[in-house]
PDB file of N, CA and C in Angstrom:
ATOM      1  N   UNK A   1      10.984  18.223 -21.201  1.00  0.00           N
ATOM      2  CA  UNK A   1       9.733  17.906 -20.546  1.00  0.00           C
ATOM      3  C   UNK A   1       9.220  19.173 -19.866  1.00  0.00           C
ATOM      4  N   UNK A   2       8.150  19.273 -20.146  1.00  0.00           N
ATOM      5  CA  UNK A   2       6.748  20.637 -19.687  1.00  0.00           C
ATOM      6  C   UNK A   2       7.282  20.547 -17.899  1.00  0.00           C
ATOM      7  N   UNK A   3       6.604  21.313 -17.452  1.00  0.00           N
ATOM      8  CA  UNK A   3       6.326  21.106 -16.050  1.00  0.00           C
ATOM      9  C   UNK A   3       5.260  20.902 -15.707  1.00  0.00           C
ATOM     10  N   UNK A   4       4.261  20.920 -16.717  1.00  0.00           N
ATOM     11  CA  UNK A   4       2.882  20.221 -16.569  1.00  0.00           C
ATOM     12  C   UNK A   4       3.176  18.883 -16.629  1.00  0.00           C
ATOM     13  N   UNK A   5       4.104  18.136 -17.461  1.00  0.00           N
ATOM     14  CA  UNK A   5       4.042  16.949 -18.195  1.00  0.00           C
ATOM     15  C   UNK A   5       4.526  16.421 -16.538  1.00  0.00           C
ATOM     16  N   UNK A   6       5.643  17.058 -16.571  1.00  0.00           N
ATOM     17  CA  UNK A   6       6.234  16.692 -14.885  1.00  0.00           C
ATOM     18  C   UNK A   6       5.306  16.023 -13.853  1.00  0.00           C
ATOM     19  N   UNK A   7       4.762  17.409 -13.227  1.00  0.00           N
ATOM     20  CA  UNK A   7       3.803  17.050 -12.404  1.00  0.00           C
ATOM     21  C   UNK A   7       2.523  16.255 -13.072  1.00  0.00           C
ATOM     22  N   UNK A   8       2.156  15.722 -13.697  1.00  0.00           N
ATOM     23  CA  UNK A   8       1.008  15.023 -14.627  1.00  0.00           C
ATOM     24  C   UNK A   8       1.705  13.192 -13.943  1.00  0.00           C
ATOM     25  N   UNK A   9       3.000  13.349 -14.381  1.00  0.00           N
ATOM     26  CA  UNK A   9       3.698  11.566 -13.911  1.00  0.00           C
ATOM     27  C   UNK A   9       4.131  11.930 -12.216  1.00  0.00           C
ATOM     28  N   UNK A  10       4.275  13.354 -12.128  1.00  0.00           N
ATOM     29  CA  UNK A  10       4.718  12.664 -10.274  1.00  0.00           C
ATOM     30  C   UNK A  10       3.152  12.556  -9.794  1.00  0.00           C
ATOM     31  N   UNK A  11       1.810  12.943 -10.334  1.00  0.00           N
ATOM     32  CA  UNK A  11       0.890  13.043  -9.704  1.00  0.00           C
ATOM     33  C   UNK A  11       0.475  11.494 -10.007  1.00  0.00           C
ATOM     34  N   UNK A  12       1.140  10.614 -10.879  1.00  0.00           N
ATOM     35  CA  UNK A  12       0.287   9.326 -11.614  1.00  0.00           C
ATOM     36  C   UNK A  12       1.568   8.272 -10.596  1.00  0.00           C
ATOM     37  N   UNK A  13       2.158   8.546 -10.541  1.00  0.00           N
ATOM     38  CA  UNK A  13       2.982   7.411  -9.412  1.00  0.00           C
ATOM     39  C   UNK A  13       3.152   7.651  -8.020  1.00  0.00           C
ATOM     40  N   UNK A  14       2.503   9.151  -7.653  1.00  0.00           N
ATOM     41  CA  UNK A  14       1.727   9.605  -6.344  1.00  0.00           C
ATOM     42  C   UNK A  14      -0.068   8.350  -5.947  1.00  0.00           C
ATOM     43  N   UNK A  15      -0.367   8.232  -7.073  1.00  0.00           N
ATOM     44  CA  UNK A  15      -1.436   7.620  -7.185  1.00  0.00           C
ATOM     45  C   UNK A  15      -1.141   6.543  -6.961  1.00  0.00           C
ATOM     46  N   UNK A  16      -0.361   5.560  -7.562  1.00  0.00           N
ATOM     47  CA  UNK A  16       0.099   4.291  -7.865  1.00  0.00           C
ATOM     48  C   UNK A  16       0.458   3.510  -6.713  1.00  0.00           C
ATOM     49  N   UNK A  17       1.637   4.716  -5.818  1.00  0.00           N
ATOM     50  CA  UNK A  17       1.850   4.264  -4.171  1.00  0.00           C
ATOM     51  C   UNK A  17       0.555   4.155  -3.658  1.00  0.00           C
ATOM     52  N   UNK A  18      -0.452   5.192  -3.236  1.00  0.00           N
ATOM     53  CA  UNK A  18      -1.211   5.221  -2.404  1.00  0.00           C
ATOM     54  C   UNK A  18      -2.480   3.767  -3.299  1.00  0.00           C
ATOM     55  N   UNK A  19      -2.333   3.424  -4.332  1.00  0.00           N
ATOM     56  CA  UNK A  19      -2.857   2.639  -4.063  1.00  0.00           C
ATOM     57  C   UNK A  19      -2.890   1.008  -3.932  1.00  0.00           C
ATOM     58  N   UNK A  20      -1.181   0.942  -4.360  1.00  0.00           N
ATOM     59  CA  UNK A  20      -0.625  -0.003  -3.759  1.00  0.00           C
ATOM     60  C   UNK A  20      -0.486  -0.017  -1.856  1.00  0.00           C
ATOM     61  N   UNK A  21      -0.342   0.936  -1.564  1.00  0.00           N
ATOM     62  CA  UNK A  21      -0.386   0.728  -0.244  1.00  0.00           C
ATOM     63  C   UNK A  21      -1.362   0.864   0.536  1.00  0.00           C
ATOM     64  N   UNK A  22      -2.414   1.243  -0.070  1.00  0.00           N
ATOM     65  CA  UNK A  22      -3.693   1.121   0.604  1.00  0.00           C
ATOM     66  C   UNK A  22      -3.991  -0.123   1.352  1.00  0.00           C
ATOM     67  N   UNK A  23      -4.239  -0.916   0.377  1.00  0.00           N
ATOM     68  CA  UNK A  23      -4.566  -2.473   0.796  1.00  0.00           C
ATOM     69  C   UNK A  23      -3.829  -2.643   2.825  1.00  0.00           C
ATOM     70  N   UNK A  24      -2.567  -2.565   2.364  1.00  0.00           N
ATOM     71  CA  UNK A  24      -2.062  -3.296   3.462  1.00  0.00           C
ATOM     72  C   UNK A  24      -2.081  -2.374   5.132  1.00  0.00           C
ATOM     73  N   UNK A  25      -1.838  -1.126   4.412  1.00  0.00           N
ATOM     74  CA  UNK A  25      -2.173  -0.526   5.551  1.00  0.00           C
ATOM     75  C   UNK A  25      -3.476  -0.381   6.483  1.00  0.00           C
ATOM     76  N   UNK A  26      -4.199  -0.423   5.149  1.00  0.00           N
ATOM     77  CA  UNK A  26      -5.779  -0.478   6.156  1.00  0.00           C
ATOM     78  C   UNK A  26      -6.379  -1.670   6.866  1.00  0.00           C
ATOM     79  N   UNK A  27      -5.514  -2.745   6.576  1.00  0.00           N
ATOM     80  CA  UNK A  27      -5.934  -3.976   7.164  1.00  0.00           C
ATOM     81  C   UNK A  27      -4.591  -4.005   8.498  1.00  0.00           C
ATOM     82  N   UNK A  28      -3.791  -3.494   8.301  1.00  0.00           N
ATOM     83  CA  UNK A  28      -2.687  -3.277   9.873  1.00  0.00           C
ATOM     84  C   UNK A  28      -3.329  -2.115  10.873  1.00  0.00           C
ATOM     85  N   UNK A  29      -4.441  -1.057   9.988  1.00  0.00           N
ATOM     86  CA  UNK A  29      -4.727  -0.399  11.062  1.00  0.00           C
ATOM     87  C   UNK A  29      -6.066  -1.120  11.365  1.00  0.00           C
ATOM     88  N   UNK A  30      -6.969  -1.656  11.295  1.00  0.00           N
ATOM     89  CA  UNK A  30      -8.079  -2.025  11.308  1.00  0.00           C
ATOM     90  C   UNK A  30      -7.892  -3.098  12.768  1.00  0.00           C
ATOM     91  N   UNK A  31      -6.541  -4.185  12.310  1.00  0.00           N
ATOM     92  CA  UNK A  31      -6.333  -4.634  13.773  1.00  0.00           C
ATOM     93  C   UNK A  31      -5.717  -4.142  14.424  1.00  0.00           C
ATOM     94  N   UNK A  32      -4.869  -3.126  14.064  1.00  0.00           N
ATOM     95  CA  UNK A  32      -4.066  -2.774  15.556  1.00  0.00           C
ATOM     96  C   UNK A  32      -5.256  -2.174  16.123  1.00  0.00           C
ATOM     97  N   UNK A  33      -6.202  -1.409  15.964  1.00  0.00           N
ATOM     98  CA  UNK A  33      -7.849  -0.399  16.501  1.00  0.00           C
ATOM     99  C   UNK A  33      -8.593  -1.960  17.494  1.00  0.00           C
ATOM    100  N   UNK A  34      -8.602  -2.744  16.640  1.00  0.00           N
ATOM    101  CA  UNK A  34      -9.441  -4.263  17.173  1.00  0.00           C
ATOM    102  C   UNK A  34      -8.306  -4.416  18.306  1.00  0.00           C
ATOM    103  N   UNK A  35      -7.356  -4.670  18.054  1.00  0.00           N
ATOM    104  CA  UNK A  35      -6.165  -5.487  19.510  1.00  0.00           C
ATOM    105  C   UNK A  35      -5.885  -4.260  20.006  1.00  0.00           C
ATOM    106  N   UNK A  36      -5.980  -3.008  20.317  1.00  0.00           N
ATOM    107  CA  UNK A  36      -5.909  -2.235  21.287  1.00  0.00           C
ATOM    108  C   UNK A  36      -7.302  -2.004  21.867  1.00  0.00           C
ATOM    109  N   UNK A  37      -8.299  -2.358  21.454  1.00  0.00           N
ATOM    110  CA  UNK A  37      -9.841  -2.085  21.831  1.00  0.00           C
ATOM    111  C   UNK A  37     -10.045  -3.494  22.738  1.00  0.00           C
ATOM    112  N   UNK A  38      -9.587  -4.426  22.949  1.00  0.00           N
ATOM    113  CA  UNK A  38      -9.280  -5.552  23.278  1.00  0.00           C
ATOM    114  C   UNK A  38      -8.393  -5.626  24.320  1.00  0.00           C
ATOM    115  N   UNK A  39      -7.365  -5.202  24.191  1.00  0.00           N
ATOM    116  CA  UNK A  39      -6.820  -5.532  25.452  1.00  0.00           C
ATOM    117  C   UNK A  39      -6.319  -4.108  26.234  1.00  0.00           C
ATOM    118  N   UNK A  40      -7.362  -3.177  25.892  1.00  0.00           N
ATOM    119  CA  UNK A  40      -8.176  -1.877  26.763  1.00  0.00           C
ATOM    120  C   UNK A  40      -8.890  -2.577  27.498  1.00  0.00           C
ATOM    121  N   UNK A  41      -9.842  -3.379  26.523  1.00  0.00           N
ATOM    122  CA  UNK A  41     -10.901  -4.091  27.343  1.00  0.00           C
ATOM    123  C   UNK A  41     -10.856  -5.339  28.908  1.00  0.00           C
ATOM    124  N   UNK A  42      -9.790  -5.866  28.216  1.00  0.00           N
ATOM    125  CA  UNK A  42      -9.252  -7.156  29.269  1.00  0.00           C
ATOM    126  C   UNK A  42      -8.083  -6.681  29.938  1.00  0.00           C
ATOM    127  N   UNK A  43      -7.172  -5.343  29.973  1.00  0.00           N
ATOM    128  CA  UNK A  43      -6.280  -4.589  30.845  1.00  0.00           C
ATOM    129  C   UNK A  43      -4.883  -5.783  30.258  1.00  0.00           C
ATOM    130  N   UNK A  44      -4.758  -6.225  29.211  1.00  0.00           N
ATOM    131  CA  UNK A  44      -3.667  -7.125  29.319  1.00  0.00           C
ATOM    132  C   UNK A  44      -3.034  -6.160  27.919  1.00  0.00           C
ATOM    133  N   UNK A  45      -1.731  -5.658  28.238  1.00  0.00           N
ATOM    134  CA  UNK A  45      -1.124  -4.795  27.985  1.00  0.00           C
ATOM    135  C   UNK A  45       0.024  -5.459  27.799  1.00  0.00           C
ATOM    136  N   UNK A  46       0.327  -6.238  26.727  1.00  0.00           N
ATOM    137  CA  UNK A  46       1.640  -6.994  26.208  1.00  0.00           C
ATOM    138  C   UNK A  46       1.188  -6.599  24.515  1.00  0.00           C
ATOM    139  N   UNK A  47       3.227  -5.835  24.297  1.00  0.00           N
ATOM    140  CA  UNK A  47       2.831  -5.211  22.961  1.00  0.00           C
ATOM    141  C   UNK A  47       2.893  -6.501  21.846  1.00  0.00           C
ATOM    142  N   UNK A  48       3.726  -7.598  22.355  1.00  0.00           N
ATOM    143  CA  UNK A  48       4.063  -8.561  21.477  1.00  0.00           C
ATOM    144  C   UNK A  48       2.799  -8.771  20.693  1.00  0.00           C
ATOM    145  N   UNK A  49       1.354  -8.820  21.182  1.00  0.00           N
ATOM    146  CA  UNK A  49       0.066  -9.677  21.181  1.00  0.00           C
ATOM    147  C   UNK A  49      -0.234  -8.940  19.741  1.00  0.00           C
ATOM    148  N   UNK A  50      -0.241  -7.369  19.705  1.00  0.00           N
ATOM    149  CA  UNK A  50      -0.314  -6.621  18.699  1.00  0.00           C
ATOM    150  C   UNK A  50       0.477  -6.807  17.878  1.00  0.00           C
ATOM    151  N   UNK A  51       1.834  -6.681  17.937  1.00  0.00           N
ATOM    152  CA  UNK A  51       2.316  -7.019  16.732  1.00  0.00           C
ATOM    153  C   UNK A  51       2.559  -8.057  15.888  1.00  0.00           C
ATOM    154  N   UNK A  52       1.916  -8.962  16.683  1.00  0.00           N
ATOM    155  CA  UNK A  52       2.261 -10.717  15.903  1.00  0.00           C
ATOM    156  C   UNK A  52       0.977 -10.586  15.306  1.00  0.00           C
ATOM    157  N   UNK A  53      -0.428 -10.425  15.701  1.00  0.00           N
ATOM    158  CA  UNK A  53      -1.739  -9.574  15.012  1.00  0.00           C
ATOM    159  C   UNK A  53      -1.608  -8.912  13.597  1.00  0.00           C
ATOM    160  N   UNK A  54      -0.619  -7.794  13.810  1.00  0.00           N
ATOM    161  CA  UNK A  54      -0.321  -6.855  12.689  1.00  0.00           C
ATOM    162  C   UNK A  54       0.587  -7.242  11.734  1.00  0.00           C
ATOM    163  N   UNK A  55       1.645  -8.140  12.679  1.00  0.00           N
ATOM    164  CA  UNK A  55       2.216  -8.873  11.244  1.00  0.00           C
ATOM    165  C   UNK A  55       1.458 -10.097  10.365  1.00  0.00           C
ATOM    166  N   UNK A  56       0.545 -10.622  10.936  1.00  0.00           N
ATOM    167  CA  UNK A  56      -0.235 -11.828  10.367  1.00  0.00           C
ATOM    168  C   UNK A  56      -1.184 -11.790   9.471  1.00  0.00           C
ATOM    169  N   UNK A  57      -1.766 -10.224   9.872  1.00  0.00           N
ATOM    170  CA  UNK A  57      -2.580  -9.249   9.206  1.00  0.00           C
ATOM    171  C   UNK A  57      -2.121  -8.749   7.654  1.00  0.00           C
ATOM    172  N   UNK A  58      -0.441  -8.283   7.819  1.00  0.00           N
ATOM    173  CA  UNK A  58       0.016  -8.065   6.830  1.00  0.00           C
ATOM    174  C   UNK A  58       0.056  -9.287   6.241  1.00  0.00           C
ATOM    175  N   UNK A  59       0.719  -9.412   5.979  1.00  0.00           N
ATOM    176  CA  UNK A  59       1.028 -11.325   5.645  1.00  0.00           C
ATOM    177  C   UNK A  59      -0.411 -11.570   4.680  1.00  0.00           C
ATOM    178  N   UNK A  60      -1.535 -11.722   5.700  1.00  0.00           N
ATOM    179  CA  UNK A  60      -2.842 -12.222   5.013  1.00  0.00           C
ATOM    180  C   UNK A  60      -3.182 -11.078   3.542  1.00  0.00           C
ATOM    181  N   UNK A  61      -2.923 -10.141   4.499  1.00  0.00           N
ATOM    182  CA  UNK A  61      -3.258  -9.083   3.447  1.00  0.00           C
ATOM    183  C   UNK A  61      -2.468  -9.202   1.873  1.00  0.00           C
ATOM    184  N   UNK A  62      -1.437  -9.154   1.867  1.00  0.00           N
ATOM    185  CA  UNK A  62      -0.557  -9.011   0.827  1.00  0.00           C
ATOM    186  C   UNK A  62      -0.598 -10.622  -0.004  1.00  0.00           C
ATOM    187  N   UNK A  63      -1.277 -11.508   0.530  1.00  0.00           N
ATOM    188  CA  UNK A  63      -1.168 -13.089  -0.054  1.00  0.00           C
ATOM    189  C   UNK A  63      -2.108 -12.757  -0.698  1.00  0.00           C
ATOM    190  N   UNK A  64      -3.457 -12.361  -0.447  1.00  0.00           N
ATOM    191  CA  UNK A  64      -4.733 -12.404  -1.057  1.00  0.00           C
ATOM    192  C   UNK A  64      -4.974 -11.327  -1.842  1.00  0.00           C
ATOM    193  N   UNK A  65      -3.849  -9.973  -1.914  1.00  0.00           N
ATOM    194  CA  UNK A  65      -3.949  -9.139  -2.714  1.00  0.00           C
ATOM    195  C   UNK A  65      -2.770  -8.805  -3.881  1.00  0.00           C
ATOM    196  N   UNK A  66      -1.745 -10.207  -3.441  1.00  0.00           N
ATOM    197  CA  UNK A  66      -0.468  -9.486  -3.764  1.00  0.00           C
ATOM    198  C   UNK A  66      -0.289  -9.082  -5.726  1.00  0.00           C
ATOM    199  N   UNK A  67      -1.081 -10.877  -5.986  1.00  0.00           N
ATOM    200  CA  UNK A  67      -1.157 -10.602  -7.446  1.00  0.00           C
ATOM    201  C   UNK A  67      -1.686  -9.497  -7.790  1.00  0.00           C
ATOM    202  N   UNK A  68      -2.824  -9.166  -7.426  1.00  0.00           N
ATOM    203  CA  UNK A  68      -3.339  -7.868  -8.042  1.00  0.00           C
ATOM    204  C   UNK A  68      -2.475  -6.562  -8.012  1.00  0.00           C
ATOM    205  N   UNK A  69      -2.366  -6.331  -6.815  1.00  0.00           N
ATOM    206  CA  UNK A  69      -1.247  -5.217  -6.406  1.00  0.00           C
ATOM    207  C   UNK A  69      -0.187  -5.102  -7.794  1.00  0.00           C
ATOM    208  N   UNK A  70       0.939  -6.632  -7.821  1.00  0.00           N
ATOM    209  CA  UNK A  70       1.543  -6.660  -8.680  1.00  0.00           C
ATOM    210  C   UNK A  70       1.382  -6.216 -10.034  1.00  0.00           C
ATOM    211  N   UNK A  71       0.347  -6.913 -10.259  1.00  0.00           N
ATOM    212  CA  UNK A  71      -0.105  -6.574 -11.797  1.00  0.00           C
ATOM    213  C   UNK A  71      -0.106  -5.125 -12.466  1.00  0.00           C
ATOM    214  N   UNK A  72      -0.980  -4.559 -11.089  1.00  0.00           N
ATOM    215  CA  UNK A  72      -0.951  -3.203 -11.284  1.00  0.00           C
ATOM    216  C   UNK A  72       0.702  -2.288 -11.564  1.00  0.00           C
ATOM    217  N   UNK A  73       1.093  -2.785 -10.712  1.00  0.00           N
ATOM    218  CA  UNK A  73       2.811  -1.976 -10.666  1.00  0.00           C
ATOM    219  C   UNK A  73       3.161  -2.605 -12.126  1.00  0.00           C
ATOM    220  N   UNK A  74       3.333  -3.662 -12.545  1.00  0.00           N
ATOM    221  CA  UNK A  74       3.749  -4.485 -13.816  1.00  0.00           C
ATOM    222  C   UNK A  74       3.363  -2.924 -14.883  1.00  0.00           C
ATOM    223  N   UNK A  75       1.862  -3.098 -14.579  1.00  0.00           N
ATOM    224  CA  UNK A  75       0.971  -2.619 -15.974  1.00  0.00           C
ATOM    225  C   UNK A  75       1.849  -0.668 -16.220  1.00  0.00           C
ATOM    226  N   UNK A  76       1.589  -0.621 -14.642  1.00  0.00           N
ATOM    227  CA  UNK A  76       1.873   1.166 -14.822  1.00  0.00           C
ATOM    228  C   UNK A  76       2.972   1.207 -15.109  1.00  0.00           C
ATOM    229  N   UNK A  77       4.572   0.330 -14.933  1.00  0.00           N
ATOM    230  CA  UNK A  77       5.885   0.468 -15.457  1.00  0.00           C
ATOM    231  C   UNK A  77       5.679   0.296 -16.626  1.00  0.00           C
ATOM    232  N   UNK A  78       4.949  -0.255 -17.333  1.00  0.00           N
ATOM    233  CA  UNK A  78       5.138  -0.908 -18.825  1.00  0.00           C
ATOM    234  C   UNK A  78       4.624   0.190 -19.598  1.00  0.00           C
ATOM    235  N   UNK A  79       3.789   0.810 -19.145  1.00  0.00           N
ATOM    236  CA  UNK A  79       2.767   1.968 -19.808  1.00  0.00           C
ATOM    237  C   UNK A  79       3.854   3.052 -19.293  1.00  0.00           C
ATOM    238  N   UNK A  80       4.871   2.994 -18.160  1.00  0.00           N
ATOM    239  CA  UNK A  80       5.413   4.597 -17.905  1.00  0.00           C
ATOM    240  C   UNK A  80       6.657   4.206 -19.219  1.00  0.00           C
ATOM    241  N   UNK A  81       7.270   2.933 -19.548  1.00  0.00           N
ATOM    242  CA  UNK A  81       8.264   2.758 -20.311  1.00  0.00           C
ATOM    243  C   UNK A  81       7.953   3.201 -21.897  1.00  0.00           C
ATOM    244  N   UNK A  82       6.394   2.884 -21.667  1.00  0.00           N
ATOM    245  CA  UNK A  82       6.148   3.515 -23.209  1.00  0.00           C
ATOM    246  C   UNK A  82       5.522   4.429 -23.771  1.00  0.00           C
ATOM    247  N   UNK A  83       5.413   5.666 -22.817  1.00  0.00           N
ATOM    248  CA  UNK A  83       5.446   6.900 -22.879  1.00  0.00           C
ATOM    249  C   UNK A  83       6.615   7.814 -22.918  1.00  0.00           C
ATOM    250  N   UNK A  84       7.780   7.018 -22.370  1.00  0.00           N
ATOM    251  CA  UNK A  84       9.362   7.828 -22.120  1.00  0.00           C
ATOM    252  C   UNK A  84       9.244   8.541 -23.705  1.00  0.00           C
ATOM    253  N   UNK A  85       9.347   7.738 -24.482  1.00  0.00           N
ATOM    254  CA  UNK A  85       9.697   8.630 -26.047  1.00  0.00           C
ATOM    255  C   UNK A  85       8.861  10.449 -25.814  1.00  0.00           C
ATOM    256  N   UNK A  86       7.296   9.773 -25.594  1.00  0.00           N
ATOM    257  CA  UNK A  86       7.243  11.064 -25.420  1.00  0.00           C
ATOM    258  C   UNK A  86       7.256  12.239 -24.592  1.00  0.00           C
ATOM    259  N   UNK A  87       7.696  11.905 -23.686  1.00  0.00           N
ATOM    260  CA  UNK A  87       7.684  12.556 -22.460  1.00  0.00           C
ATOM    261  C   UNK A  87       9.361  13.373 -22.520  1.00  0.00           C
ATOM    262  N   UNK A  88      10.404  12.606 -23.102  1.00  0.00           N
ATOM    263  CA  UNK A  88      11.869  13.159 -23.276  1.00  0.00           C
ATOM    264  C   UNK A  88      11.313  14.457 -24.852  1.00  0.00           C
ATOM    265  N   UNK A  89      10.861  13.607 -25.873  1.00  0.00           N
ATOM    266  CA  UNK A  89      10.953  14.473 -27.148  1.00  0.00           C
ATOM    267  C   UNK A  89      10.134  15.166 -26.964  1.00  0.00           C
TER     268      UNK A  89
END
């Protein structure tokens, strides 16, 4: 294998994370920004409030996106399994 070919698949499952993990992260930062802007606002400073927020957040997030997400990981293993031939020869 090239070292183009190399970096060509670490740059395509560099991709793959960031956009599997997009989804969930931007909806954990979106409320933790909302529940710290919030209880800046009302001075009530209990971390529990945030993280039961951020976990519920996740949660929502990953239910309503998970199939898709999945699919995607499914599709890009199946397509990285059937490139191996050429990527070794």
């Amino acid at each position: 294998m090239s070292p183009e070919t190399a970096l060509t698949e670490i740059g395509r499952g560099l991709q793959m994370a960031l956009m599997l993990g997009a989804p969930p992260l931007i909806a954990v930062l979106v409320i933790g920004v909302l529940v710290g802007v919030v209880q800046a606002a009302t001075q009530l400073n209990e971390p529990t409030i945030g993280f039961v927020a951020k976990a519920i957040a996740l949660v929502a997030t990953l239910a309503m996106t998970g199939h898709f997400l999945l699919g995607k990981l499914v599709a890009f293993t199946v397509d990285l399994f059937h490139r191996i031939p050429h990527l070794v020869g």
